[in-house]
Protein backbone atom coordinates (compact mmCIF):
# COMPACT_ATOMS: atom_id res chain seq x y z
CA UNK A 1 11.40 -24.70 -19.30
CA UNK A 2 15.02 -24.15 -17.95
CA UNK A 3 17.23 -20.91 -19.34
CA UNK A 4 20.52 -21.01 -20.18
CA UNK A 5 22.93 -18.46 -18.29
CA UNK A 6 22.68 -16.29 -21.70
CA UNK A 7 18.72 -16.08 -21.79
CA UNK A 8 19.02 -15.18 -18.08
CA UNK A 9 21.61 -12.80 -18.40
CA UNK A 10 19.13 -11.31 -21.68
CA UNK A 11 15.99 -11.16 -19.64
CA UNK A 12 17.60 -9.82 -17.01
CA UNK A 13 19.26 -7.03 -18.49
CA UNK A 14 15.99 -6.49 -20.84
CA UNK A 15 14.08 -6.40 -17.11
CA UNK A 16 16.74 -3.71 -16.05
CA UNK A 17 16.56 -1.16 -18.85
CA UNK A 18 12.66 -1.27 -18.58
CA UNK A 19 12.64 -0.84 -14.68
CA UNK A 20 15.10 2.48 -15.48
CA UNK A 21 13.22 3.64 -17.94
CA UNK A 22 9.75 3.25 -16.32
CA UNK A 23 11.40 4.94 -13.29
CA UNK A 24 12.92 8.31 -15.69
CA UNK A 25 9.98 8.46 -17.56
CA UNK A 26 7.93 10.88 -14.81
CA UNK A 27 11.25 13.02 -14.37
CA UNK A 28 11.95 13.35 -18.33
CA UNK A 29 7.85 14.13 -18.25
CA UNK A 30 7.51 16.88 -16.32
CA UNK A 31 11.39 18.29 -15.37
CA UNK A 32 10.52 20.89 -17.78
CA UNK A 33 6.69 21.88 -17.08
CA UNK A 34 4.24 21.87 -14.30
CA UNK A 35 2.29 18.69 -14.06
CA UNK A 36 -1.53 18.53 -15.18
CA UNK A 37 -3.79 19.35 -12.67
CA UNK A 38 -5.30 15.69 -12.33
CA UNK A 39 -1.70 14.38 -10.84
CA UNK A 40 -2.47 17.14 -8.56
CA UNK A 41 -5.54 15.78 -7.73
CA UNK A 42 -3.73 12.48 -6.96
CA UNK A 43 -1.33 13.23 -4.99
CA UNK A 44 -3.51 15.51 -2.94
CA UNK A 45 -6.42 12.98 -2.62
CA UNK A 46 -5.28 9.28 -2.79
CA UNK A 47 -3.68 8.71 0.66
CA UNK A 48 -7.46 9.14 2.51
CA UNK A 49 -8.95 7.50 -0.50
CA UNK A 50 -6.41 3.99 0.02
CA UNK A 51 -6.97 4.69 4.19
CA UNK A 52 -10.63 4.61 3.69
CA UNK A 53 -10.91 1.53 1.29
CA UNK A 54 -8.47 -0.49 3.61
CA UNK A 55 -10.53 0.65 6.64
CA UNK A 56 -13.94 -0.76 5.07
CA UNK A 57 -11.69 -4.05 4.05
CA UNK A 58 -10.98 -4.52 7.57
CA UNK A 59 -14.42 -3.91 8.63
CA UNK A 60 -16.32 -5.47 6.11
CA UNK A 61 -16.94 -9.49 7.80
CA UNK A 62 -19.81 -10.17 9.81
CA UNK A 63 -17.52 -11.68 12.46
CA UNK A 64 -17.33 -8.02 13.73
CA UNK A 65 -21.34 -7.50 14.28
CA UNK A 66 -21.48 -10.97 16.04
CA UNK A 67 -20.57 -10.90 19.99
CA UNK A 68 -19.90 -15.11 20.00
CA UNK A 69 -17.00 -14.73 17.45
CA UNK A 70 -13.55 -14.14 18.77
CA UNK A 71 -11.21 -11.86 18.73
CA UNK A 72 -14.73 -9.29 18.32
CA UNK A 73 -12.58 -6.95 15.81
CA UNK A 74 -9.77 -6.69 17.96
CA UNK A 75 -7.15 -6.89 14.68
CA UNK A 76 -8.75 -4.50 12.94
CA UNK A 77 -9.25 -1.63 15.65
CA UNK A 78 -5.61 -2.47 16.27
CA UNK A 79 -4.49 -1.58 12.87
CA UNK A 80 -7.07 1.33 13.32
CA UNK A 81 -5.88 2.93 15.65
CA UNK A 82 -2.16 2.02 14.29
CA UNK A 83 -2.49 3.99 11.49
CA UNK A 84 -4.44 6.72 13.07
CA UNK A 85 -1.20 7.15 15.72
CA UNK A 86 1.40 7.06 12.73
CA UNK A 87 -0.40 9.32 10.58
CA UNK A 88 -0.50 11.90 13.12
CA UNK A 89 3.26 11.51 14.52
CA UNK A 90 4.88 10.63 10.81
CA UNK A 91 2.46 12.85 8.43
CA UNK A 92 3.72 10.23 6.13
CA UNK A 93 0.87 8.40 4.55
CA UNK A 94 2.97 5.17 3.21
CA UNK A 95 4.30 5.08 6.97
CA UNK A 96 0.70 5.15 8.36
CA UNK A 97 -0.38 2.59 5.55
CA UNK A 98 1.80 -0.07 5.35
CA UNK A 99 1.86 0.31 9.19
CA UNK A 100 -1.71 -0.17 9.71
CA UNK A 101 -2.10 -3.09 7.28
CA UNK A 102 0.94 -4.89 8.64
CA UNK A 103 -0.19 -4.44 11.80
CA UNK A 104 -3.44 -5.87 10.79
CA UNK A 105 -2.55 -8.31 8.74
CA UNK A 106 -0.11 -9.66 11.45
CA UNK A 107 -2.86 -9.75 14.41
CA UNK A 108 -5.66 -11.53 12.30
CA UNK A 109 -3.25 -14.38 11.15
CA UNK A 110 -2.21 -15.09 14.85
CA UNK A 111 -5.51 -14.77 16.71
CA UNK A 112 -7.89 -15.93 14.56
């Protein structure tokens, strides 16, 4: 199904207040009062909690117990030690994250 300009020009604008408002909502939230303590929680606790589930992604295939299999892990202690090394210099866990994974992601696609 094809849209004319107007229904583009509708869904798009209808996209655009949403995105705003989903984006004010935390600020018109909690400008006023401190934030529950489970956001606390979150924020404190979710950075090691994605690092560790994308560590055991990365580690999870046999083709890491098996010596005959190349690259032998080489990807994922890459990305490893990546995000290890940006986590430390940055102290920014997106950095460190996105890092990691890209780095990953970028060395499994070419060597294996």
């Amino acid at each position: 199904m094809r849209l004319t300009i107007t229904n583009a020009l509708i869904a798009t604008f209808i996209t655009a207040i949403l995105m705003f408002l989903l984006r004010a909502f935390p600020f018109m939230l909690f400008s006023k009062k401190k934030p529950p303590k489970i956001l606390s929680f979150i924020e404190k606790y979710i950075p090691a909690m994605v690092i560790g589930v994308l560590l055991l992604f990365c580690l999870n295939d046999e083709k890491y117990i098996s010596t005959s299999s190349f690259p032998w892990g080489i990807p994922a202690l890459c990305g490893i030690v990546l995000t290890v090394i940006l986590h430390l210099w940055k102290k920014n866990s997106m950095i460190s994250i996105f890092g990691g994974t890209i780095c990953y992601m970028v060395l499994n696609n070419i060597m294996v």
